[in-house]
Protein backbone atom coordinates (compact mmCIF):
# COMPACT_ATOMS: atom_id res chain seq x y z
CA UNK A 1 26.39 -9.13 9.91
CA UNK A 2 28.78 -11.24 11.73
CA UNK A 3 28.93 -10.92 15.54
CA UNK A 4 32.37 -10.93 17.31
CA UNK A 5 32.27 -12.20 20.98
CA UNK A 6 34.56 -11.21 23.23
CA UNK A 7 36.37 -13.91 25.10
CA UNK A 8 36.00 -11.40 28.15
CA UNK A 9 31.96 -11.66 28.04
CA UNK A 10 31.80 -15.23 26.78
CA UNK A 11 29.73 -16.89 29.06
CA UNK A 12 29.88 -20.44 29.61
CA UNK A 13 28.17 -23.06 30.55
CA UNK A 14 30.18 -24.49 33.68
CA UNK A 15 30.42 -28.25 34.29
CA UNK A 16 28.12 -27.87 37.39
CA UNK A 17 25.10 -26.47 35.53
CA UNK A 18 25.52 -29.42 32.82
CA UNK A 19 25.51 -31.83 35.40
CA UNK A 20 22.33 -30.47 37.08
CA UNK A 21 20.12 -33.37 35.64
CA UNK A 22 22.56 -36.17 36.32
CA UNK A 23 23.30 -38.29 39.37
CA UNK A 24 23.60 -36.01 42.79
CA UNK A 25 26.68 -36.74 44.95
CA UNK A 26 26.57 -40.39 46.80
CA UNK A 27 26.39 -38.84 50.13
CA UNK A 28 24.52 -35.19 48.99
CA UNK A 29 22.69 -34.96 52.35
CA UNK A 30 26.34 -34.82 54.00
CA UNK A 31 27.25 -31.62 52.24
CA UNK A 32 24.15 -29.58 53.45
CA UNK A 33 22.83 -31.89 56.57
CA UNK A 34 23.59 -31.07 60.09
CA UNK A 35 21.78 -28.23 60.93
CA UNK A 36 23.67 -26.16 57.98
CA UNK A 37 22.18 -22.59 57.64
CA UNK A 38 21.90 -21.24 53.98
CA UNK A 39 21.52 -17.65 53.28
CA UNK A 40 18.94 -16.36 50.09
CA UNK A 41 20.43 -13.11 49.22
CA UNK A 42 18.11 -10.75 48.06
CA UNK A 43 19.52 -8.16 46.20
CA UNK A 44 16.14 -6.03 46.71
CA UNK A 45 14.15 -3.81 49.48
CA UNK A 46 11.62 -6.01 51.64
CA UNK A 47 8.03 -6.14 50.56
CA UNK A 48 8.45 -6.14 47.23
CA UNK A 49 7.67 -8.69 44.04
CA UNK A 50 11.57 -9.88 44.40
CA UNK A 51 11.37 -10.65 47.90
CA UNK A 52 8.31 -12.48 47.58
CA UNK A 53 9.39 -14.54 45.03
CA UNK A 54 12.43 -14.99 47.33
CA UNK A 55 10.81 -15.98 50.50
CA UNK A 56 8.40 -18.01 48.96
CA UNK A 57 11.18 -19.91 47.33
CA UNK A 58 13.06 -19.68 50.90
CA UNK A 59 10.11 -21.25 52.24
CA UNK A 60 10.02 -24.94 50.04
CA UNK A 61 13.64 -24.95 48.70
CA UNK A 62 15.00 -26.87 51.88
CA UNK A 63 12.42 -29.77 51.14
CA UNK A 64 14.04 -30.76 47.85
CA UNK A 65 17.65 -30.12 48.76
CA UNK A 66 19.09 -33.78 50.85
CA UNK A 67 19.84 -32.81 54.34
CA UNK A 68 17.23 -30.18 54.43
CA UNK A 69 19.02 -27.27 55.64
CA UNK A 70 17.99 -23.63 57.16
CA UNK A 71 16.64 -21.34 54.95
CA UNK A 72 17.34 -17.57 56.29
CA UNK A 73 16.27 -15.12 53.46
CA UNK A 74 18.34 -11.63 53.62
CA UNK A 75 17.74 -8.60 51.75
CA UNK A 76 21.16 -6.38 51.22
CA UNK A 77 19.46 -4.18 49.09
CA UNK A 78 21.10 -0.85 47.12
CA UNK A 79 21.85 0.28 43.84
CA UNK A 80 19.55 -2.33 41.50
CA UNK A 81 21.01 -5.24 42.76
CA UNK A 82 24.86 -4.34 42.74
CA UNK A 83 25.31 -3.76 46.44
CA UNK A 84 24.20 -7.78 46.55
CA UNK A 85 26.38 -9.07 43.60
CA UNK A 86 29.60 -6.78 44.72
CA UNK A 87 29.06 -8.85 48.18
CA UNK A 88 29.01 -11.97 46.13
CA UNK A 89 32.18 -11.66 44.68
CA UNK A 90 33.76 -9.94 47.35
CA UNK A 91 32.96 -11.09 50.77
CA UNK A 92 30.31 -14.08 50.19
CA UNK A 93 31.53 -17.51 51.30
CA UNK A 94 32.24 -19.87 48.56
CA UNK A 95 31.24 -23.03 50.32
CA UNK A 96 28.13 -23.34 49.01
CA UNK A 97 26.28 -21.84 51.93
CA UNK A 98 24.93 -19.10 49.83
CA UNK A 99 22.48 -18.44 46.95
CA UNK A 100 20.74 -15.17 46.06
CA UNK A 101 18.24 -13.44 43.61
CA UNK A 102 18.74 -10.34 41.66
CA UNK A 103 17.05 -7.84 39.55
CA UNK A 104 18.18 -8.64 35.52
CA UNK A 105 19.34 -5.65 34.74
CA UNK A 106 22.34 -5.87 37.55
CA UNK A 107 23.41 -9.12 35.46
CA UNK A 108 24.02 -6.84 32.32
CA UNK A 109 25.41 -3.66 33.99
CA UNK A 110 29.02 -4.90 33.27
CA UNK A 111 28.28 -4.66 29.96
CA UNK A 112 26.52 -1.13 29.61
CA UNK A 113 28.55 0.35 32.58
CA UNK A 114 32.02 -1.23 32.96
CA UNK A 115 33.62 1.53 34.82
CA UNK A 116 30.51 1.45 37.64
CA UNK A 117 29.94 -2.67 38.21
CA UNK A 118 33.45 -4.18 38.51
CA UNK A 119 32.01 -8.03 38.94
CA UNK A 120 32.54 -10.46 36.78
CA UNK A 121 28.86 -12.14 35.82
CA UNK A 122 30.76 -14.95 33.76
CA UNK A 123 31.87 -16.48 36.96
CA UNK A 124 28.82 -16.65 38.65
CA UNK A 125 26.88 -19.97 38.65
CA UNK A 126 22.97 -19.76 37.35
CA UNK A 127 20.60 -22.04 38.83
CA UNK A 128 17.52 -20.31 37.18
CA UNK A 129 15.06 -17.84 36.59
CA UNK A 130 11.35 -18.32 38.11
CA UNK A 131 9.77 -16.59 35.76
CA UNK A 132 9.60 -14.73 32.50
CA UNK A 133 8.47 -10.86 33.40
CA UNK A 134 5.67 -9.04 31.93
CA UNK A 135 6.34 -5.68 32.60
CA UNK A 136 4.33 -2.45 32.09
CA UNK A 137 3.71 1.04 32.52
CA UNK A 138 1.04 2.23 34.14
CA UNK A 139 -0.81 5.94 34.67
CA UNK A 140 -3.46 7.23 37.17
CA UNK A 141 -7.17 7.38 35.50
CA UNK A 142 -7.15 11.52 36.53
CA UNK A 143 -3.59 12.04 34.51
CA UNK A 144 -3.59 13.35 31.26
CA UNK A 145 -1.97 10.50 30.07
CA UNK A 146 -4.81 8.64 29.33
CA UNK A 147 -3.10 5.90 26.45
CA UNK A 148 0.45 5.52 25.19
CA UNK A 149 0.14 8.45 23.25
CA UNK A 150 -0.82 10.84 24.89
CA UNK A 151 2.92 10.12 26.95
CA UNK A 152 3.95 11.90 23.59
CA UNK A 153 2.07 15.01 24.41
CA UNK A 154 1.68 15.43 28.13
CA UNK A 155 3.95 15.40 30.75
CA UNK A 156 3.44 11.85 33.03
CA UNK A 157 5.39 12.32 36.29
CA UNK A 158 6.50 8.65 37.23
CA UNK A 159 8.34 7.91 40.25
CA UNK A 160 11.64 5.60 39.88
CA UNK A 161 14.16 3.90 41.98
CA UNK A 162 17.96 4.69 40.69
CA UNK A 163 19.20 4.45 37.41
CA UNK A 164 20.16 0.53 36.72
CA UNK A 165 16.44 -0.37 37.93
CA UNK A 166 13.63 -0.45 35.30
CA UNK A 167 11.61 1.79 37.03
CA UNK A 168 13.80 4.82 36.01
CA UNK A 169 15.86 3.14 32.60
CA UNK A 170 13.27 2.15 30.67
CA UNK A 171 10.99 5.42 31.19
CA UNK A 172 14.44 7.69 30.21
CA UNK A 173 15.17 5.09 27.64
CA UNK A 174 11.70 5.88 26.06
CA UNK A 175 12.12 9.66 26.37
CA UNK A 176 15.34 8.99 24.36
CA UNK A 177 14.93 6.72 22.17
CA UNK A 178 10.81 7.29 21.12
CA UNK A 179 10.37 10.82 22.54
CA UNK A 180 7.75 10.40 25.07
CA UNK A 181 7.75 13.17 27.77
CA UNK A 182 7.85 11.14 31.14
CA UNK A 183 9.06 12.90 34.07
CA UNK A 184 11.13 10.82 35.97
CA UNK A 185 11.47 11.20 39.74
CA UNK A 186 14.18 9.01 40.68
CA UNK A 187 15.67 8.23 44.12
CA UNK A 188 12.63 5.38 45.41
CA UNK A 189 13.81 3.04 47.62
CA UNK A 190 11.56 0.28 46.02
CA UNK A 191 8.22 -0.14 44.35
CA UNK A 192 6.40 -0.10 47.77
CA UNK A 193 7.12 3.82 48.34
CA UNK A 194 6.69 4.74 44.57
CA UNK A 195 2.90 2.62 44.89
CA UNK A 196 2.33 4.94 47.79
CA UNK A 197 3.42 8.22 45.95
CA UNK A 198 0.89 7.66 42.99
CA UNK A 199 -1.73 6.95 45.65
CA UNK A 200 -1.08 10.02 47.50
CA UNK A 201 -0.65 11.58 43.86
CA UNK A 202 3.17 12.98 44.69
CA UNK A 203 3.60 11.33 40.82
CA UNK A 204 0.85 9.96 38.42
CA UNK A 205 2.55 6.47 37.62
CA UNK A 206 5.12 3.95 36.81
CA UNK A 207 6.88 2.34 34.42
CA UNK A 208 9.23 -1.18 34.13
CA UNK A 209 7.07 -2.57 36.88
CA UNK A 210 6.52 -6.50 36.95
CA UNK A 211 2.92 -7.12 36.07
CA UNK A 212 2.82 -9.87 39.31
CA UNK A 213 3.81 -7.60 41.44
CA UNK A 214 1.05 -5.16 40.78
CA UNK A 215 -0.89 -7.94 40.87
CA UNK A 216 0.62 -8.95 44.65
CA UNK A 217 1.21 -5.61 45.62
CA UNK A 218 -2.52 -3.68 44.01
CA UNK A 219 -4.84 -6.95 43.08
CA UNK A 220 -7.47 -3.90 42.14
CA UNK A 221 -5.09 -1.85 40.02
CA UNK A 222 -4.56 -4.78 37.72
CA UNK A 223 -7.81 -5.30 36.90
CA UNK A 224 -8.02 -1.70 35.82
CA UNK A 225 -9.18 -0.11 38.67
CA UNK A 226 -7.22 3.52 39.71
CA UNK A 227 -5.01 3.17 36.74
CA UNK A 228 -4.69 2.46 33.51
CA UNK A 229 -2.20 -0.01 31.87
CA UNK A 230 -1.10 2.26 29.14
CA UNK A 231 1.62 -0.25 27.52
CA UNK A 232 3.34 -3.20 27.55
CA UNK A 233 6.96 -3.61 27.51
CA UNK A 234 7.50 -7.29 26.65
CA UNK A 235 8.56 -9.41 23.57
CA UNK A 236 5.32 -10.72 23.27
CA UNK A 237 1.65 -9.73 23.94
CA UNK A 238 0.50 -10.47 27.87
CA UNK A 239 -3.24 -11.80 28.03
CA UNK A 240 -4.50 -10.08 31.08
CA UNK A 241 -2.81 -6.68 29.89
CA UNK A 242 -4.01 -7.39 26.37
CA UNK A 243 -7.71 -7.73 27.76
CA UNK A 244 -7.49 -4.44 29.01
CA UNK A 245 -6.26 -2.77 26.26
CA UNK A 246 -2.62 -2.42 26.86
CA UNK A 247 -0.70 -1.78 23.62
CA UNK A 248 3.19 -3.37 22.93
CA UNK A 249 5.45 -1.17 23.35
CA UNK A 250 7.16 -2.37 19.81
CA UNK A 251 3.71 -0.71 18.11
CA UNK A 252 5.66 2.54 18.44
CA UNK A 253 9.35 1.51 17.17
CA UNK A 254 9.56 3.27 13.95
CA UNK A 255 13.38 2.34 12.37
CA UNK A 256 15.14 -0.97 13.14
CA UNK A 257 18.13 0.65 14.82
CA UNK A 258 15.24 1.58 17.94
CA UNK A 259 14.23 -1.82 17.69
CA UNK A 260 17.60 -3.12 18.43
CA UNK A 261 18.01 -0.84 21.51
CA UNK A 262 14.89 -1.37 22.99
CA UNK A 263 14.66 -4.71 22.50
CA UNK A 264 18.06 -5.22 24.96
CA UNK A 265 15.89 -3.81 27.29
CA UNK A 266 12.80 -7.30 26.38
CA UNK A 267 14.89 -9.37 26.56
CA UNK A 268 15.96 -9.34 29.90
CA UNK A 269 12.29 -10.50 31.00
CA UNK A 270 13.30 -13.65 29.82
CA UNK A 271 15.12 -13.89 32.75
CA UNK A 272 13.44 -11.82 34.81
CA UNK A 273 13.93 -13.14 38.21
CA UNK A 274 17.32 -15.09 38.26
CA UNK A 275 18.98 -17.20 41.07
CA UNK A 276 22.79 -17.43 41.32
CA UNK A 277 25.19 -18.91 43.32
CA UNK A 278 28.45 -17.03 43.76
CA UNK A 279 31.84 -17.79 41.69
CA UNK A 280 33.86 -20.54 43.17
CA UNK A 281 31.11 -22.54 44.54
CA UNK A 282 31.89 -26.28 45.16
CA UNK A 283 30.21 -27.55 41.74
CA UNK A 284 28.41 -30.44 43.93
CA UNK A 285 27.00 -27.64 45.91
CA UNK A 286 25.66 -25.80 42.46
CA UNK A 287 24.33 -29.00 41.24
CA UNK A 288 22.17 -30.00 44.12
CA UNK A 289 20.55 -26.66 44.93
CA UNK A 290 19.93 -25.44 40.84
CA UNK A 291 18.42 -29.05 41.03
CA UNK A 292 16.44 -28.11 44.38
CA UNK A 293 15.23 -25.13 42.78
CA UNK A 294 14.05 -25.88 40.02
CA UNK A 295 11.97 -28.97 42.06
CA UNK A 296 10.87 -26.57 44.34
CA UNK A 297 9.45 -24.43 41.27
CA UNK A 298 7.91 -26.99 39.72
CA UNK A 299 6.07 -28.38 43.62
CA UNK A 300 2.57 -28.61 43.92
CA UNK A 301 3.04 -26.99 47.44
CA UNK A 302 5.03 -23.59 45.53
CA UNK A 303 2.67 -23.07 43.01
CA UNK A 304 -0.29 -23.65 45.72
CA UNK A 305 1.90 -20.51 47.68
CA UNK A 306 2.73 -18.85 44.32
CA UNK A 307 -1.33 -18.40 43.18
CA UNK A 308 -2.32 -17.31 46.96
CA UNK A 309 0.14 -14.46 46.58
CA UNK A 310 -0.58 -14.15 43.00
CA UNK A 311 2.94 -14.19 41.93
CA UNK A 312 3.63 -15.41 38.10
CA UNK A 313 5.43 -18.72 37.79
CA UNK A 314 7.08 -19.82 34.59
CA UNK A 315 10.66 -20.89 35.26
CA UNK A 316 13.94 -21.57 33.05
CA UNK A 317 16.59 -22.90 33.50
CA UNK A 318 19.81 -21.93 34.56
CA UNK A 319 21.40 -23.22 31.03
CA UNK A 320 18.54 -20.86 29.30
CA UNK A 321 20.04 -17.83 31.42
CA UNK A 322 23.37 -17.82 30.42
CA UNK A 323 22.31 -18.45 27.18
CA UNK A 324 20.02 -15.19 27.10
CA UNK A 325 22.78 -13.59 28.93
CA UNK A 326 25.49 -14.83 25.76
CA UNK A 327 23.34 -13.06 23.50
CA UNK A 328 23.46 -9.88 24.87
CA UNK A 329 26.92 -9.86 25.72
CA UNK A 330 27.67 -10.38 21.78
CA UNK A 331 25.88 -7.65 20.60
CA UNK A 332 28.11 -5.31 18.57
CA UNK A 333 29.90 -2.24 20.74
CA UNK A 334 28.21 -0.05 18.44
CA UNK A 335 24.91 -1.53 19.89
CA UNK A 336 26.25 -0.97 23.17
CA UNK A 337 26.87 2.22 22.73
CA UNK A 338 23.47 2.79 22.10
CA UNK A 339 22.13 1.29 24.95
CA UNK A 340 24.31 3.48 27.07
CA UNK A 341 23.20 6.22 25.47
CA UNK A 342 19.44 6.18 26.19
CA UNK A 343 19.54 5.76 30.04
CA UNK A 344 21.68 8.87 30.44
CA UNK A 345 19.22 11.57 31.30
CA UNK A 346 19.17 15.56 29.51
């Protein structure tokens, strides 16, 4: 079937991220030396896996970028990220002064929800992702959910942040799409308060959570203790979830048209933590820090910080973004349509 791409959603590759692995600027440390500050927007609530990927990034960036500026993380969080990104391309400076991470899912919402998310992600610059996301759902060991499916049979009450975040779209996009019966309770502020409400047992579980942030957040919970991992929801199997007897998610798909919907949904773990600077960026700018970045990813000193906090690292580049994010942006409308469909709740 041949695959029309709109020249709206086209996305690409802009001179600055080609020219990440050449030459930097003569005088580089001019155009961030001097005591410059540099904000890390963080389109996410404080103590969660985003922000810790964030600060931790935050904290080693400046060593690889010439001139070594300030750091000063920020969360603006709201909305799954599109608070953040409407700030980005409406009141963020464009003199390179500003980077920021977001959730995926905020990256596609122009796509799925044109009328709600009026940016324009072709014109933002990608500098990377830090890692590919394992996600998973997960169910207190006194629910009746015990495995996947019994989540076809029994009621699991999950709690959920709003509907763009994975905690409440991928639970209703199950319900829809496979017919499990979760019970979404929607309206979290992050994952911090929805970990709290399965301890307290307001709900029984979760679903479209990173796995290293249950690792950060509940180090016990991920080796099976309290819950149990009752699938995962990746493109391919995740060792530690695998171990403890997590099924895929893609065990259940029964016809290919499910397959193509919920795979939209995989897909954007390949890019599961991205960094963007905003449109209009001084390309010199873009080149050193998706450089920095992807330095500071690669450090000895980050991935020392990274396994302390046991936060996941497997970055891409920012090339390997917009080239994930090109693929799902030239997916049919019919596709689309689909998509849309099973987030919208009965």
């Amino acid at each position: 079937m041949q695959v029309l791409v709109s020249k709206k959603y086209t996305i690409g590759l802009t001179m600055a991220a080609l020219s990440v692995a050449l030459a930097m600027p003569a005088k580089a440390a001019d155009f961030y030396g001097g005591g410059k500050n540099v904000e890390l927007t963080i389109g996410a609530n404080p103590g969660g896996g985003y922000d810790s990927y964030a600060r931790l990034t935050a904290r080693y960036i400046a060593d690889h970028i010439p001139g070594k500026p300030t750091i000063i993380p920020r969360n603006r969080p709201g909305a799954g990220s599109r608070k953040a990104l409407n700030w980005f391309f409406d009141a963020a400076p464009r003199d390179g002064s500003v980077f920021g991470a977001f959730y995926p899912s905020a990256l596609v919402d122009p796509l799925i929800r044109p009328k709600r998310s009026k940016y324009d992600v072709t014109k933002l610059n990608f500098l990377g992702s830090v890692n590919k996301t394992a996600r998973q759902c997960i169910a207190r060991k006194d629910a009746k959910v015990q495995k996947f499916e019994d989540v076809f049979k029994h009621t699991l009450t999950i709690g959920a942040t709003a509907r763009g975040g994975s905690t409440r779209d991928y639970a209703i996009m199950m319900n829809n799409v496979l017919g499990t019966k979760f019970k979404v309770i929607s309206g979290y502020k992050g994952s911090k308060g929805i970990l709290l409400s399965i301890e307290r047992g307001e709900t029984q579980g979760l679903c479209g959570y990173a796995w290293s942030s249950l690792k950060k957040a509940k180090p016990n919970w991920a080796k099976g203790d309290f819950i149990n991992v009752i699938v995962q929801t990746n493109l391919s199997r995740h060792a530690e979830m695998s171990k403890l007897g997590a099924p895929m998610l893609q065990d259940y798909i029964k016809d290919p048209k499910q397959k193509q919907i919920v795979e939209f949904f995989l897909k954007q773990h390949e890019f599961g933590r991205p960094y963007v600077m905003p449109p209009g960026s001084p390309k010199n700018a873009v080149a050193i820090m998706a450089k920095a970045i992807q330095d500071t990813w690669k450090s000895q000193a980050f991935l020392k910080g990274a396994e302390k906090a046991r936060l996941d690292v497997n970055p891409i580049s920012g090339k390997e973004v917009q080239g994930l994010l090109t693929e799902l942006f030239s997916l049919p409308k019919s596709v689309v349509k689909q998509v849309v469909d099973s987030t919208k709740s009965n």
